[in-house]
N, C-alpha and C. Protein backbone atom coordinates (compact mmCIF):
# COMPACT_ATOMS: atom_id res chain seq x y z
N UNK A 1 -30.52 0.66 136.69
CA UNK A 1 -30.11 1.92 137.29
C UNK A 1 -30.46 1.86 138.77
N UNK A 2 -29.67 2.00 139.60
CA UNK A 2 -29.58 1.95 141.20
C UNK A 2 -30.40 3.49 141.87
N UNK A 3 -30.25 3.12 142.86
CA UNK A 3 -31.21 4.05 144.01
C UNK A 3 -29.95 4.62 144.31
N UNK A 4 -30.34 6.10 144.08
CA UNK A 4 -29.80 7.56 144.30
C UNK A 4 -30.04 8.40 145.48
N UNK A 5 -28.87 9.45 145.87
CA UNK A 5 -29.39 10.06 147.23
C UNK A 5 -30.62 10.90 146.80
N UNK A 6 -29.82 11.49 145.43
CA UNK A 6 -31.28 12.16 144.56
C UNK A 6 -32.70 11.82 144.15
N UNK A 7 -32.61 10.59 143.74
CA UNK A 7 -34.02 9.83 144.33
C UNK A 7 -34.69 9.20 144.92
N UNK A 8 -34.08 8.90 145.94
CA UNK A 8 -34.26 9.14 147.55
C UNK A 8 -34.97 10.11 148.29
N UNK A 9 -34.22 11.15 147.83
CA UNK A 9 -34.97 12.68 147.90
C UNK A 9 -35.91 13.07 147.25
N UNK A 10 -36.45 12.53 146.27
CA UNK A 10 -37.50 13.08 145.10
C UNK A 10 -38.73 12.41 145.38
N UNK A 11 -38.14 10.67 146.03
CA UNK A 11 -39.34 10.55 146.27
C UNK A 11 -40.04 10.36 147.45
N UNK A 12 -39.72 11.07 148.51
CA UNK A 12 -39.75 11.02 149.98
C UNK A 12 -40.30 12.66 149.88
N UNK A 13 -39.97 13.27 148.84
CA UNK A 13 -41.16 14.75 148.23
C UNK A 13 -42.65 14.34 147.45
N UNK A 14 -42.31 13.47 146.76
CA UNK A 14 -43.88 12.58 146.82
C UNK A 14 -44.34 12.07 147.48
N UNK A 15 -43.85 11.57 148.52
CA UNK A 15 -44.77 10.69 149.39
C UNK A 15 -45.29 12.09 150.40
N UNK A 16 -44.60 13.36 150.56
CA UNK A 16 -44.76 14.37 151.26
C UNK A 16 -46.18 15.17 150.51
N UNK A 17 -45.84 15.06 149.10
CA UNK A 17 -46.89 15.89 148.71
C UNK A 17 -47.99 14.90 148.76
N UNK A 18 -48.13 13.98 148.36
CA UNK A 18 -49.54 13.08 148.35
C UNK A 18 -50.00 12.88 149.43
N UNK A 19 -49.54 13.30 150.59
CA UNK A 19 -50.23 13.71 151.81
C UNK A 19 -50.49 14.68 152.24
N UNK A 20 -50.42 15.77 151.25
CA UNK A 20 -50.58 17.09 151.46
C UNK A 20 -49.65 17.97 152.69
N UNK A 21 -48.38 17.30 153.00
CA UNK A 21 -47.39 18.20 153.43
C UNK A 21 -47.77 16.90 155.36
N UNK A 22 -48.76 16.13 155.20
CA UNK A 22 -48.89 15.33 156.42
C UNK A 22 -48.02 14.86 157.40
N UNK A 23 -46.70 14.20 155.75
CA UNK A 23 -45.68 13.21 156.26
C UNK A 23 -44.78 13.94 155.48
N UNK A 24 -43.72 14.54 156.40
CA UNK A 24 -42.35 15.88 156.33
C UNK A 24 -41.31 14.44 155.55
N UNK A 25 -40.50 15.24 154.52
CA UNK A 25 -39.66 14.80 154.20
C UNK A 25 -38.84 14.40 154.96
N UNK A 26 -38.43 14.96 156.21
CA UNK A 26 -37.27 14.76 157.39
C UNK A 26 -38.14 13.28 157.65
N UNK A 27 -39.17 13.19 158.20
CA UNK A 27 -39.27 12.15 158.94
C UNK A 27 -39.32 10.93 158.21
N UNK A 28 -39.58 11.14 156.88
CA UNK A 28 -39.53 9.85 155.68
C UNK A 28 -38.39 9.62 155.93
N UNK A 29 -37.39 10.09 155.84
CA UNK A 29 -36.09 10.20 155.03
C UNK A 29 -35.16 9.52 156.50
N UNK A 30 -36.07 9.78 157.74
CA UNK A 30 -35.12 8.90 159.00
C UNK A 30 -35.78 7.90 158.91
N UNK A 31 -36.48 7.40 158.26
CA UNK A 31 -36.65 5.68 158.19
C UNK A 31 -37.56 5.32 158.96
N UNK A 32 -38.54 4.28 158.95
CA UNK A 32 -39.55 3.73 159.32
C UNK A 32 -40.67 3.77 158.66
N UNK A 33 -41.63 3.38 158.74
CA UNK A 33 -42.96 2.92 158.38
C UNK A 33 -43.32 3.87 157.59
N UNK A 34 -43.98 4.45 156.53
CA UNK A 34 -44.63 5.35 155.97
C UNK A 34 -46.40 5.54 156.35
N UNK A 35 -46.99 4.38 156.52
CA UNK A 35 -48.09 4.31 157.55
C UNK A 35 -47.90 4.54 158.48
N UNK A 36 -47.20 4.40 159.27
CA UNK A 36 -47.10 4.50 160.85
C UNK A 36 -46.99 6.48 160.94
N UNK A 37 -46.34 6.86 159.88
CA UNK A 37 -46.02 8.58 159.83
C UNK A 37 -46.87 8.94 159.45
N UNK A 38 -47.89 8.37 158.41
CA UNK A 38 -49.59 9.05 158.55
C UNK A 38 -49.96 8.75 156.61
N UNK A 39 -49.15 8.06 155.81
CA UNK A 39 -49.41 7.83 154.58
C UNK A 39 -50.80 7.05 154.58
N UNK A 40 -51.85 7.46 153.86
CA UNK A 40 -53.19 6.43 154.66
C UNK A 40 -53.69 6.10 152.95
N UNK A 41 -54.68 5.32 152.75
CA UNK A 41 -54.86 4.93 151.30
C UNK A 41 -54.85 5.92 149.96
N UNK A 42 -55.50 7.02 149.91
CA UNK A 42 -55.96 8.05 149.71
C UNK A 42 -54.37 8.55 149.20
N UNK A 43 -53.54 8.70 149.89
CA UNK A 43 -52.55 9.28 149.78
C UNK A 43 -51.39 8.42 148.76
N UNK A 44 -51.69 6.97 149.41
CA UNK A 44 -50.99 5.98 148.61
C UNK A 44 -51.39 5.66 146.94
N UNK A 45 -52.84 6.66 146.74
CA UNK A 45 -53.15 6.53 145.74
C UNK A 45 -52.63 7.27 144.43
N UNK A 46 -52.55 8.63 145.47
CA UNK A 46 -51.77 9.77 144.80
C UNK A 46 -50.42 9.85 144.29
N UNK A 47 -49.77 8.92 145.54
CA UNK A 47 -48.38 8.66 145.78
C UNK A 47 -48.16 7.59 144.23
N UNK A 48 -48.87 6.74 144.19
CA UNK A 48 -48.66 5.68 142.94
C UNK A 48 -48.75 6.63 141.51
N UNK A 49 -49.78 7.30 141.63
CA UNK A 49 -50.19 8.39 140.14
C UNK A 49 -48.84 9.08 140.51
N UNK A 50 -48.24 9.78 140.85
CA UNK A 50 -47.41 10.82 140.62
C UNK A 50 -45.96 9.93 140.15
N UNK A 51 -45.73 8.85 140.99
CA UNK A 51 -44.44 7.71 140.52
C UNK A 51 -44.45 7.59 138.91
N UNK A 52 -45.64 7.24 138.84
CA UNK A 52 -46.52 6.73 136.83
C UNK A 52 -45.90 7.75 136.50
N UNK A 53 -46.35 8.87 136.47
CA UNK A 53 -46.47 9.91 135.58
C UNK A 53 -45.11 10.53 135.75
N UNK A 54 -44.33 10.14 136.61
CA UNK A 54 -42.72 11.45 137.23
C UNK A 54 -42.16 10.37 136.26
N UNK A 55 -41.88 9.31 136.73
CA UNK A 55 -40.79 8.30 136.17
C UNK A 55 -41.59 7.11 135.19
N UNK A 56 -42.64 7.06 134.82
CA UNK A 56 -42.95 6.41 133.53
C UNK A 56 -43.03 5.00 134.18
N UNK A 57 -42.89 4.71 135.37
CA UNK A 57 -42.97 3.57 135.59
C UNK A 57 -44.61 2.99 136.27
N UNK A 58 -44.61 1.58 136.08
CA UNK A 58 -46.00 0.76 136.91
C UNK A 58 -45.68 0.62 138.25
N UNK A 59 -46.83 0.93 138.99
CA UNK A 59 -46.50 0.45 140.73
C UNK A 59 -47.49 -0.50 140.56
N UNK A 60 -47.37 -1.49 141.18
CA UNK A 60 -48.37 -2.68 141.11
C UNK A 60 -48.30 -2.80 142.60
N UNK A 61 -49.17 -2.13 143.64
CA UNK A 61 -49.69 -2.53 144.79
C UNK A 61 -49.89 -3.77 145.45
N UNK A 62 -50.59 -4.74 143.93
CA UNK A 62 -50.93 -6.27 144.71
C UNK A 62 -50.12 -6.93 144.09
N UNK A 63 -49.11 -6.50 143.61
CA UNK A 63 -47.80 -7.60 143.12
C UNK A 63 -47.49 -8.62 144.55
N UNK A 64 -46.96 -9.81 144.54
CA UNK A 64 -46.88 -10.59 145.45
C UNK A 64 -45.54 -10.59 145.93
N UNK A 65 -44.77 -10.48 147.63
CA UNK A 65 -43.74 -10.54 147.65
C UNK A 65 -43.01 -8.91 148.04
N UNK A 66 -44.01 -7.77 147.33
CA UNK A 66 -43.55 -6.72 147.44
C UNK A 66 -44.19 -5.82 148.56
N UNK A 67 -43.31 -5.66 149.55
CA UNK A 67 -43.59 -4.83 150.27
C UNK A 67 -43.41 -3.43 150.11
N UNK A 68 -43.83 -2.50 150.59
CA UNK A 68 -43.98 -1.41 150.11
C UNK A 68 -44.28 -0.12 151.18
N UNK A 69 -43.77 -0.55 152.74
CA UNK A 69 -43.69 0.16 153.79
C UNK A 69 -42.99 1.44 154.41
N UNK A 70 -41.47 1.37 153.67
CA UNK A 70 -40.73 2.30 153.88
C UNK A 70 -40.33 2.88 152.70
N UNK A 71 -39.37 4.20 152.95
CA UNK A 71 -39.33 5.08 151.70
C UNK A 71 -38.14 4.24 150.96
N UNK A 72 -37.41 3.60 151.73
CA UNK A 72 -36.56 2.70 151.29
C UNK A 72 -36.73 1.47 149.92
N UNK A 73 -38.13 0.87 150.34
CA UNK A 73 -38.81 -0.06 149.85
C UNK A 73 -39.27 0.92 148.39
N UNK A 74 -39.76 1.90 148.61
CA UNK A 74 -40.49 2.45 147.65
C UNK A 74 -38.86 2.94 146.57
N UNK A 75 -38.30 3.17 147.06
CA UNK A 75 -37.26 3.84 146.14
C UNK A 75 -36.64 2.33 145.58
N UNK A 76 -36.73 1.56 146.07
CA UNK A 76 -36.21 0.13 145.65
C UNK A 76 -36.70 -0.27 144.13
N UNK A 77 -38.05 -0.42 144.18
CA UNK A 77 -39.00 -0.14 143.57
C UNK A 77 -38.95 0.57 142.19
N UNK A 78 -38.57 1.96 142.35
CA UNK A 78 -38.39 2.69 141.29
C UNK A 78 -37.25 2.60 140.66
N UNK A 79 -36.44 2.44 141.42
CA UNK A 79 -34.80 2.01 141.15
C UNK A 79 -34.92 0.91 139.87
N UNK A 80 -35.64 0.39 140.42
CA UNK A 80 -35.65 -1.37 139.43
C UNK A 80 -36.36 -1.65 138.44
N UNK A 81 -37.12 -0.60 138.34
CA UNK A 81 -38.47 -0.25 137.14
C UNK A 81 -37.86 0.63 136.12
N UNK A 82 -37.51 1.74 136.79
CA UNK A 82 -37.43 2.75 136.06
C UNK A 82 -36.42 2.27 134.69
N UNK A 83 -36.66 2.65 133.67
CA UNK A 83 -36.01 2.58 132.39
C UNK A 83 -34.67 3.66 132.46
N UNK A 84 -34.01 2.96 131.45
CA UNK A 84 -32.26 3.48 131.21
C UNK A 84 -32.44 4.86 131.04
N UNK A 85 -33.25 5.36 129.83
CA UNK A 85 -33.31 6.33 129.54
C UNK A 85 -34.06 7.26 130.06
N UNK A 86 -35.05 7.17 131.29
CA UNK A 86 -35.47 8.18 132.22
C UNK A 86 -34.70 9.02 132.90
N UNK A 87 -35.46 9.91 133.17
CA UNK A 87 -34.46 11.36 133.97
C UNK A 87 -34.34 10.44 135.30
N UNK A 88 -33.05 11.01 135.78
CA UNK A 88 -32.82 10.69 137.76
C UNK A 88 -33.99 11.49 138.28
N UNK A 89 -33.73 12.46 138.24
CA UNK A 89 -34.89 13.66 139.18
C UNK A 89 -35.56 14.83 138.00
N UNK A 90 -36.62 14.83 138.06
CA UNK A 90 -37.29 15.64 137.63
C UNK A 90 -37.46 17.09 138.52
């Protein structure tokens, strides 16, 4: 199952909330760095628990090969994990 404008959007609202409103959906969503906009460990931690638990899927942080910088990258990610039978957007 491919990367959606809809989850695109859903999860550029997680990366917003696990920073406690830090890093604005607008500015995820124009592209660039998610560190560089203020995502800091703490947040990336939250950001991984809420992926688990929204879409049922594993984030593996120290997987090799996987970068994991932009919201792009991250939706890549879920796109390719996520199972057939999961919801698009919760």
């Amino acid at each position: 199952m491919g990367a959606t404008p809809e989850l695109r959007q859903r999860v550029a609202e997680l990366v917003s909330a696990a920073t406690g409103g830090e890093v604005s959906v607008a500015d995820l969503t124009a592209g660039g760095s998610m560190i560089a906009l203020g995502l800091d460990s703490l947040g990336l931690l939250r950001l991984v628990d809420a992926i688990e638990l929204e879409y049922g899927v594993e984030v593996d942080l120290q997987a090799p090969g996987r970068g994991l910088d932009t919201l792009d990258d991250l939706v890549a990610l879920v796109a390719g994990a996520r199972p057939e039978h999961s919801p698009a957007v919760r």
